[in-house]
PDB file of N, CA and C in Angstrom:
ATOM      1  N   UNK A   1     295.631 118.686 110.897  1.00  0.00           N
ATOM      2  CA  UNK A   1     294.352 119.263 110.511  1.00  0.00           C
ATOM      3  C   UNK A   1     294.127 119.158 109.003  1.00  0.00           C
ATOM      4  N   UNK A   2     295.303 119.264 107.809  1.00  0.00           N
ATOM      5  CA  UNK A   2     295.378 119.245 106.878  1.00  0.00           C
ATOM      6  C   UNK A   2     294.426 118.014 106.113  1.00  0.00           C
ATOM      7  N   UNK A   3     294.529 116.893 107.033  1.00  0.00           N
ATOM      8  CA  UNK A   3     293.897 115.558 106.502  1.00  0.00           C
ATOM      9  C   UNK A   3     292.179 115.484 107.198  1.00  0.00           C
ATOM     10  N   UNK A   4     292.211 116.450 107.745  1.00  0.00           N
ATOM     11  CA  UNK A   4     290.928 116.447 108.175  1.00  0.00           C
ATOM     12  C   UNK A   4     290.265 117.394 107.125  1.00  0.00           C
ATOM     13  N   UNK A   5     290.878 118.138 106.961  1.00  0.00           N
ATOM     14  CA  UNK A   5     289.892 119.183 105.973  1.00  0.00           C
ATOM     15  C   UNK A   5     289.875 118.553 104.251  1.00  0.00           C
ATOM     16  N   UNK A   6     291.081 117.554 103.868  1.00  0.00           N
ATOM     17  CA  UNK A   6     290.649 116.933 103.093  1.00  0.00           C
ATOM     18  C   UNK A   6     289.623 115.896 102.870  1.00  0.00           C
ATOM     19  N   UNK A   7     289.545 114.820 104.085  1.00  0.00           N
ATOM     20  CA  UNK A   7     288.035 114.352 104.341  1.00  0.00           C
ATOM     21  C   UNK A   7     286.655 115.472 103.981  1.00  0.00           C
ATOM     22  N   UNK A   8     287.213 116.340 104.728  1.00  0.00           N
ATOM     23  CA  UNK A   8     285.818 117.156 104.943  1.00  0.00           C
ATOM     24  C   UNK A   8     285.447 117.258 103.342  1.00  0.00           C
ATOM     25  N   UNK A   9     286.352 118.072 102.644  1.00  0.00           N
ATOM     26  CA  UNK A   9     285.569 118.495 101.236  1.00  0.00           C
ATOM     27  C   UNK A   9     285.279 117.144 100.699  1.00  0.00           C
ATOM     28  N   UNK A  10     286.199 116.364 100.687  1.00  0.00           N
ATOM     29  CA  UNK A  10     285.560 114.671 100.113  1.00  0.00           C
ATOM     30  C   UNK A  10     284.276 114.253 100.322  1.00  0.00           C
ATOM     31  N   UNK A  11     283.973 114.522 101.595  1.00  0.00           N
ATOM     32  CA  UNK A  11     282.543 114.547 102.045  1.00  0.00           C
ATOM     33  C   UNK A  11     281.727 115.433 101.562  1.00  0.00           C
ATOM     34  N   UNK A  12     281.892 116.539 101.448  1.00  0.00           N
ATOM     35  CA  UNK A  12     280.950 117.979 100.920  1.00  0.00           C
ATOM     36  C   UNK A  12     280.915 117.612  99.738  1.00  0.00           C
ATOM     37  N   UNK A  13     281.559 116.841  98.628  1.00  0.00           N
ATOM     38  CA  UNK A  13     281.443 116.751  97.777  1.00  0.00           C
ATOM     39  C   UNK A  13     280.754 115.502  97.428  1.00  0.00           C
ATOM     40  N   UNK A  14     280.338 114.241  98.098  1.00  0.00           N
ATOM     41  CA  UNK A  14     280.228 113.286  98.104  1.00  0.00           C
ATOM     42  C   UNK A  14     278.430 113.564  98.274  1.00  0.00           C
ATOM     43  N   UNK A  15     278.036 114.593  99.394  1.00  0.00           N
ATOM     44  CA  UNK A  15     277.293 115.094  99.880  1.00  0.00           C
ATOM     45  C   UNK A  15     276.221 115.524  99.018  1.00  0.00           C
ATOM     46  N   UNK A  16     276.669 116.255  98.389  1.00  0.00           N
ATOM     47  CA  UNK A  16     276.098 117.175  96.686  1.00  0.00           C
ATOM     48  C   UNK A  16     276.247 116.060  95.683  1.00  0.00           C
ATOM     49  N   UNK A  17     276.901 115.420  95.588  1.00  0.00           N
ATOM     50  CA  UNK A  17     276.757 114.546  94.436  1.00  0.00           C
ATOM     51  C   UNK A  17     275.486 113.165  94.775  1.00  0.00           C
ATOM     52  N   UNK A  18     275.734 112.709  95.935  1.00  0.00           N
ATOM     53  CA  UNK A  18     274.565 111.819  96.319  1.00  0.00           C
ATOM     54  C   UNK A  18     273.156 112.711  96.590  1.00  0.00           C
ATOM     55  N   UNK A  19     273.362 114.172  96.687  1.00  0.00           N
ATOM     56  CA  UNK A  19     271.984 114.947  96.790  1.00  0.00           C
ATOM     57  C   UNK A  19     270.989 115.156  95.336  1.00  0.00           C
ATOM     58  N   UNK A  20     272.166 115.418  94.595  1.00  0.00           N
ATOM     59  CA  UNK A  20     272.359 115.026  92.530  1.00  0.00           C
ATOM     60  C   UNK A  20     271.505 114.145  92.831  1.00  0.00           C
ATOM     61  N   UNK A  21     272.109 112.640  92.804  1.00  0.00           N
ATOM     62  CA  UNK A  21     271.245 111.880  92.360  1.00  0.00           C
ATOM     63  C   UNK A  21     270.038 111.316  93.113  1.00  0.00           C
ATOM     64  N   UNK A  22     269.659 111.653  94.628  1.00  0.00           N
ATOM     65  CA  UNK A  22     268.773 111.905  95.241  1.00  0.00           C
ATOM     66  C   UNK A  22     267.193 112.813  94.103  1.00  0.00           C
ATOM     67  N   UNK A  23     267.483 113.212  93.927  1.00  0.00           N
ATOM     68  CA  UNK A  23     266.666 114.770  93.489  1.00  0.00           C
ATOM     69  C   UNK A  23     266.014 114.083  91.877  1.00  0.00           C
ATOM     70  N   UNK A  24     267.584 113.032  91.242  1.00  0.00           N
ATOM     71  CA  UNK A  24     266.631 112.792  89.737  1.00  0.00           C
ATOM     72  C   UNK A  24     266.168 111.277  90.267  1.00  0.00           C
ATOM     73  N   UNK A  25     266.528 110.538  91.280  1.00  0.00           N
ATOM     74  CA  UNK A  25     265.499 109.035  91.242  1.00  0.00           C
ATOM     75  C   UNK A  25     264.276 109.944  92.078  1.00  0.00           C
ATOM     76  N   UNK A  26     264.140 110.669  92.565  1.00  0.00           N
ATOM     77  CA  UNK A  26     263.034 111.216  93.337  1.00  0.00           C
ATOM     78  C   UNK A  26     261.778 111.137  92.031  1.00  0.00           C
ATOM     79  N   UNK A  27     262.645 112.241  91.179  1.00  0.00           N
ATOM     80  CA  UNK A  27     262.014 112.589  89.834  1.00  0.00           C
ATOM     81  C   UNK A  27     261.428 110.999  89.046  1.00  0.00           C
ATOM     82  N   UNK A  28     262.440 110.347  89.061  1.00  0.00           N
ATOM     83  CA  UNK A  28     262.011 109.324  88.091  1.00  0.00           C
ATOM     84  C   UNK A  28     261.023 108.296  88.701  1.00  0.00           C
ATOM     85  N   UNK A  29     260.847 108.452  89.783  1.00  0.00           N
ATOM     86  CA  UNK A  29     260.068 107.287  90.861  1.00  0.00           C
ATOM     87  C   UNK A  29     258.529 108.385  90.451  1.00  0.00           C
ATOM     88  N   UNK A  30     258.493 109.500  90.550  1.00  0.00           N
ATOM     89  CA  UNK A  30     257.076 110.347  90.572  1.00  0.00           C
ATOM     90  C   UNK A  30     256.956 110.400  89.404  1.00  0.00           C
ATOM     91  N   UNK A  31     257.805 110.357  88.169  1.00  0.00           N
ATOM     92  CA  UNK A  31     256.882 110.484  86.873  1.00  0.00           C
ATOM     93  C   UNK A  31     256.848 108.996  86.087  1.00  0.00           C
ATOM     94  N   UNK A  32     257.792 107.571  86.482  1.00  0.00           N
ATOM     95  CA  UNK A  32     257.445 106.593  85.500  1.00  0.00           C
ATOM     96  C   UNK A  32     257.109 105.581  86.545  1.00  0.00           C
ATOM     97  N   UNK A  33     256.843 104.538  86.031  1.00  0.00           N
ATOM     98  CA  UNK A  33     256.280 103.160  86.586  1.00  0.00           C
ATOM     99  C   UNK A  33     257.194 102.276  86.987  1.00  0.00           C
ATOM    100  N   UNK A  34     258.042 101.994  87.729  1.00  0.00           N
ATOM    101  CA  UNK A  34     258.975 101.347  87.444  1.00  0.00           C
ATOM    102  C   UNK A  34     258.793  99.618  88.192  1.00  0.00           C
ATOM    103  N   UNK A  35     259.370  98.669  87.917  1.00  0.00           N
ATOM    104  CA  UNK A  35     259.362  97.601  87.969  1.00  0.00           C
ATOM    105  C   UNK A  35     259.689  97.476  89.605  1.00  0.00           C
ATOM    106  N   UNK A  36     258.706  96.777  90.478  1.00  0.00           N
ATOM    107  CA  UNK A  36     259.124  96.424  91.985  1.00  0.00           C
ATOM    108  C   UNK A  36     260.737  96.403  92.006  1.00  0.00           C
ATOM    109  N   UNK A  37     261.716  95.751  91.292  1.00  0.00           N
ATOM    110  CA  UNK A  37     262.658  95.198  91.792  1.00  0.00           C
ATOM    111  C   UNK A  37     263.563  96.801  91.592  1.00  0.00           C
ATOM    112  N   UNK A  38     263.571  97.406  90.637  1.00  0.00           N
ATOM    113  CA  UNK A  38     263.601  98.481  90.615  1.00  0.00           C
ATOM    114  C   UNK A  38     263.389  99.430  91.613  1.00  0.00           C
ATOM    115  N   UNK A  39     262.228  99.739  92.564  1.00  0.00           N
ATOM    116  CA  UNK A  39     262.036 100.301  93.382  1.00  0.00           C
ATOM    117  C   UNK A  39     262.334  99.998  94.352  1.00  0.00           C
ATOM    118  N   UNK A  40     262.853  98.691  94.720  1.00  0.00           N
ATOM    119  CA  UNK A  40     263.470  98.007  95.953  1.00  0.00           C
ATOM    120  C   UNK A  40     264.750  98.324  95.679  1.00  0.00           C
ATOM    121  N   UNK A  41     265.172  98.647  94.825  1.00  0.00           N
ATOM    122  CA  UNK A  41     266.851  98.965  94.434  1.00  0.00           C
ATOM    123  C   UNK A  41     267.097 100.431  95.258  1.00  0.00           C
ATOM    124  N   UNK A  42     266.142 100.969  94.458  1.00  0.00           N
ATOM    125  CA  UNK A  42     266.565 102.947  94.973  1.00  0.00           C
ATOM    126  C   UNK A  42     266.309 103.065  96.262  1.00  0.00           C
ATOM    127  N   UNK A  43     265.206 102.470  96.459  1.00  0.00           N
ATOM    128  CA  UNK A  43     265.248 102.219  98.220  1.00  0.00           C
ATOM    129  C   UNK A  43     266.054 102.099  98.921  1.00  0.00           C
ATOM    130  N   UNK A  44     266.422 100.973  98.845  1.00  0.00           N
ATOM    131  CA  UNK A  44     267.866 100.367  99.572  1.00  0.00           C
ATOM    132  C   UNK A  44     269.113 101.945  99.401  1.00  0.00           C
ATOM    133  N   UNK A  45     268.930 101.974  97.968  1.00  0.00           N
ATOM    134  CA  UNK A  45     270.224 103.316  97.502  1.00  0.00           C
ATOM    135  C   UNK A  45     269.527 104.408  98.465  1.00  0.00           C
ATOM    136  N   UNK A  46     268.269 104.556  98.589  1.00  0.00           N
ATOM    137  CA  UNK A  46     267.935 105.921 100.202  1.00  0.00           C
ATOM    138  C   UNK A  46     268.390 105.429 101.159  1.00  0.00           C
ATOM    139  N   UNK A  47     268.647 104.711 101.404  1.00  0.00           N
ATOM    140  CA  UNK A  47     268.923 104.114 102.920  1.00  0.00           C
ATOM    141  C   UNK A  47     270.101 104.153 102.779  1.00  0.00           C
ATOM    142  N   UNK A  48     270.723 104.233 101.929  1.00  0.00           N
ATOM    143  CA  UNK A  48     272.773 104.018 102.346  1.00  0.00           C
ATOM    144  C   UNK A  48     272.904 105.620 102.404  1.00  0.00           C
ATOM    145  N   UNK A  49     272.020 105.866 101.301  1.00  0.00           N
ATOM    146  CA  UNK A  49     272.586 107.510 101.569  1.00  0.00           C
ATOM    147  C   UNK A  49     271.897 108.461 102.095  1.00  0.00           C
ATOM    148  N   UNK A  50     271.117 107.836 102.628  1.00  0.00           N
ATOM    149  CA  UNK A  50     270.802 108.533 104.488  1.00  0.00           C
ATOM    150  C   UNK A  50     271.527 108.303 105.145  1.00  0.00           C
ATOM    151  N   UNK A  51     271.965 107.475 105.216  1.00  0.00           N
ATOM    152  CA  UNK A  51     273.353 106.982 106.094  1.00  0.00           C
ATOM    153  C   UNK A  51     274.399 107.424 105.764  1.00  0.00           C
ATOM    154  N   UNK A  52     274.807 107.810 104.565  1.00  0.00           N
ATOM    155  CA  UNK A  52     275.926 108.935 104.475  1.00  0.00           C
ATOM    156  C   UNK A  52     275.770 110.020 105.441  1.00  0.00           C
ATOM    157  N   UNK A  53     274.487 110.704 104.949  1.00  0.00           N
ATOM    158  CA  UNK A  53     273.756 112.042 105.455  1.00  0.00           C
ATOM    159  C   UNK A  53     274.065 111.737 107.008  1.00  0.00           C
ATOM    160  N   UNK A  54     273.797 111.301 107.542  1.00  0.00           N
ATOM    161  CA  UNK A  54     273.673 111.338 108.769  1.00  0.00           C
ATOM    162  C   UNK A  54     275.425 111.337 109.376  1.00  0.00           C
ATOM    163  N   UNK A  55     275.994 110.547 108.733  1.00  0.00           N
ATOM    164  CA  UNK A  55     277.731 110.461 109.100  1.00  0.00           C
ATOM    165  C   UNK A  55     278.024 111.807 108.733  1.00  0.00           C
ATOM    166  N   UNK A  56     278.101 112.598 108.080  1.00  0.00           N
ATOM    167  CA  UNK A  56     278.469 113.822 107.838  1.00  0.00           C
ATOM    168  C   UNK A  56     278.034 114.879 108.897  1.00  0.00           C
ATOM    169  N   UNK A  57     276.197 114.630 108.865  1.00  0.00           N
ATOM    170  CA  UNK A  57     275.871 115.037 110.367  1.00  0.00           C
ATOM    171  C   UNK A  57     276.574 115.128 111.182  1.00  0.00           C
ATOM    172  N   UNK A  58     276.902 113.959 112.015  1.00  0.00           N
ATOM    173  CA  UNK A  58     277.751 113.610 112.816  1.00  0.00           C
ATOM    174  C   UNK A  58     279.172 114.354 112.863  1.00  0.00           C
ATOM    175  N   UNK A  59     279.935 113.919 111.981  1.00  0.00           N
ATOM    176  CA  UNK A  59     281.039 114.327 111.733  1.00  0.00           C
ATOM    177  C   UNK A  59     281.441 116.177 111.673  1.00  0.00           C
ATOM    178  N   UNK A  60     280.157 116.462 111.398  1.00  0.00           N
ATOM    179  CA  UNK A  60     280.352 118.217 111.520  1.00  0.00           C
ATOM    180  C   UNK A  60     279.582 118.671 113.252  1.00  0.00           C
ATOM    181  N   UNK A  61     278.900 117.729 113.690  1.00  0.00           N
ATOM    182  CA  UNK A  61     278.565 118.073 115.000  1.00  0.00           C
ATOM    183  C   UNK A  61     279.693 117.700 116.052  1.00  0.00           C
ATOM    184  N   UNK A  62     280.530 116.756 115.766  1.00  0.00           N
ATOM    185  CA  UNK A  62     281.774 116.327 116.294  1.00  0.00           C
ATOM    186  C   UNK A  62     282.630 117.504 116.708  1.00  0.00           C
ATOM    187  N   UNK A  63     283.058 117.965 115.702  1.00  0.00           N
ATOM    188  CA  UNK A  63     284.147 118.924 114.916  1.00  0.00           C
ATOM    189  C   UNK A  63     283.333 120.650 115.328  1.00  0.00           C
ATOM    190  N   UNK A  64     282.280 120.451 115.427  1.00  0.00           N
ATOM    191  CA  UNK A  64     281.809 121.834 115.938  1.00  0.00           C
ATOM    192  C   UNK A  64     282.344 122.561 117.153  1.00  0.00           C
ATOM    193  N   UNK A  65     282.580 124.010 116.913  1.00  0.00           N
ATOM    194  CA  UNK A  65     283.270 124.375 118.141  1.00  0.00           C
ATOM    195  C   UNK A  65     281.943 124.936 119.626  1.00  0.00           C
ATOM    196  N   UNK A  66     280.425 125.219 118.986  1.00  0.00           N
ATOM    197  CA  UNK A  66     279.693 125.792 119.582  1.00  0.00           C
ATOM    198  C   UNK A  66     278.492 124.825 119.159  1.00  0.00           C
ATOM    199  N   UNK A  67     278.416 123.561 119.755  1.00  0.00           N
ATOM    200  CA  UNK A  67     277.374 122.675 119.740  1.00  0.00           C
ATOM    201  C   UNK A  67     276.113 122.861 119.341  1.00  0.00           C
ATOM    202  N   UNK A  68     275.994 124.191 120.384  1.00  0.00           N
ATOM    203  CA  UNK A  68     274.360 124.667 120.323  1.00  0.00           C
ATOM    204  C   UNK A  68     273.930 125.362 119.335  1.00  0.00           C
ATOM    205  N   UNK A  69     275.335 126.462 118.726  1.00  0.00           N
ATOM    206  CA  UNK A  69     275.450 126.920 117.707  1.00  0.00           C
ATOM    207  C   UNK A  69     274.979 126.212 116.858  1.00  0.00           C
ATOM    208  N   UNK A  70     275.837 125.275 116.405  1.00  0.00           N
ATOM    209  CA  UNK A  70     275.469 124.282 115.342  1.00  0.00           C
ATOM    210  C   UNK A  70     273.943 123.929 115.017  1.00  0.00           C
ATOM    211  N   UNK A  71     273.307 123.437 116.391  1.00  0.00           N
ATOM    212  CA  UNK A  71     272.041 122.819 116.203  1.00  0.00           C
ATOM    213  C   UNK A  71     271.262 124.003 116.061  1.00  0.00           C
ATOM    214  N   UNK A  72     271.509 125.136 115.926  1.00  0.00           N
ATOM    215  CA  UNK A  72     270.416 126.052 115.429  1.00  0.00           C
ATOM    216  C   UNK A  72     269.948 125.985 114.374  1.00  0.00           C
ATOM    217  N   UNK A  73     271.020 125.290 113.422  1.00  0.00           N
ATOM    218  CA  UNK A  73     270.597 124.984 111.967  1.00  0.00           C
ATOM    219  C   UNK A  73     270.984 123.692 111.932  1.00  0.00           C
ATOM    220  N   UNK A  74     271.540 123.402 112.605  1.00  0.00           N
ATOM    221  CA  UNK A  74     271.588 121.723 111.953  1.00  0.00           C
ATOM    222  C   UNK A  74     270.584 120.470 112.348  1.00  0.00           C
ATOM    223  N   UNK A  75     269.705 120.766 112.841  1.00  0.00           N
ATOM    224  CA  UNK A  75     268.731 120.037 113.325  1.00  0.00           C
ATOM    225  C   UNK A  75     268.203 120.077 111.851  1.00  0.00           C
ATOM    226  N   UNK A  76     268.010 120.850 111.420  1.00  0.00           N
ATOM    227  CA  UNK A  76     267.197 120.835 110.125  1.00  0.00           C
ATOM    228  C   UNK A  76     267.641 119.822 109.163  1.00  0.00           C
ATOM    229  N   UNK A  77     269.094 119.805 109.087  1.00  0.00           N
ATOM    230  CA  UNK A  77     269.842 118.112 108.332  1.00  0.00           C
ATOM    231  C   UNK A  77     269.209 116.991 109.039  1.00  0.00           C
ATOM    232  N   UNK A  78     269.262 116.998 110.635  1.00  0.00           N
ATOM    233  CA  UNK A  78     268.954 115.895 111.338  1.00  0.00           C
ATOM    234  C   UNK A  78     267.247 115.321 111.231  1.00  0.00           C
ATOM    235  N   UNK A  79     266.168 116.112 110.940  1.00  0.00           N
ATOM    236  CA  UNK A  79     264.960 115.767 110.634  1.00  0.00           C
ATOM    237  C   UNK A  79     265.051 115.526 109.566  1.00  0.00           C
ATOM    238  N   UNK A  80     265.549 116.418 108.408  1.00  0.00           N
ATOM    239  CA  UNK A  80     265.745 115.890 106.964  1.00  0.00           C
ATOM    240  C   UNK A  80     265.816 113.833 106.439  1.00  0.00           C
ATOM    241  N   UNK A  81     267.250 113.573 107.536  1.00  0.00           N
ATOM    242  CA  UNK A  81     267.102 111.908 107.486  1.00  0.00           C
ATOM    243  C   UNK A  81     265.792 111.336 107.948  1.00  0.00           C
ATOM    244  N   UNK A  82     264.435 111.540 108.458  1.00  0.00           N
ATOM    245  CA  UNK A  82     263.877 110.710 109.155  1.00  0.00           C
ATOM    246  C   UNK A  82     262.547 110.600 107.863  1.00  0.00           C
ATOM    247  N   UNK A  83     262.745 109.410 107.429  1.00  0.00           N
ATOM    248  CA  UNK A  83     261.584 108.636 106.450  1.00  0.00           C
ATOM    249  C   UNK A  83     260.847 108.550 106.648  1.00  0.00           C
ATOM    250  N   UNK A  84     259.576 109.405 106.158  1.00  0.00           N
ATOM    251  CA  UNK A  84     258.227 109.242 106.382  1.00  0.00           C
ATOM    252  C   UNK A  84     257.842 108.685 104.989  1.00  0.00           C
ATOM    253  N   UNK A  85     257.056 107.446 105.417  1.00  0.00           N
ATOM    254  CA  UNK A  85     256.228 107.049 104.012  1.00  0.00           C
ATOM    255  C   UNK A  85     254.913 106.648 104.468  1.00  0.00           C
TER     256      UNK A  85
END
């Protein structure tokens, strides 16, 4: 179990740090102009780390002892991934 709970915080931490920088390209995409190739970059960088997001999802719905439990609040992570533009 020991190596599982070290994953886990690796992840929780991986989690918050890709949410970090989630939060300032958010910022920097709504206040400057940035160059297409540029914006095709951070893009791509949402899409991997939605795809983190969602493995962690996963990985704590796995590991859950009360499924339904879980989805009382965790649905709210699970709509969170879905890209509306």
């Amino acid at each position: 179990m020991g190596s599982f709970t070290n994953r886990v915080r690796f992840l929780d931490v991986l989690v918050i740090i890709l949410s970090i920088y989630l939060l300032f390209a958010l910022l920097i995409v709504a206040f400057f102009k940035l160059p297409e190739e540029i914006t095709t970059l951070l893009q791509i960088f949402d899409l991997m780390i939605c795809a983190v997001f969602f493995l962690d999802f996963c990985i704590r719905f796995y590991h859950a002892e009360d499924k339904m439990k879980f989805m009382k609040w965790g649905w709210i992570d699970l709509v969170a991934y879905v890209k509306v533009e």
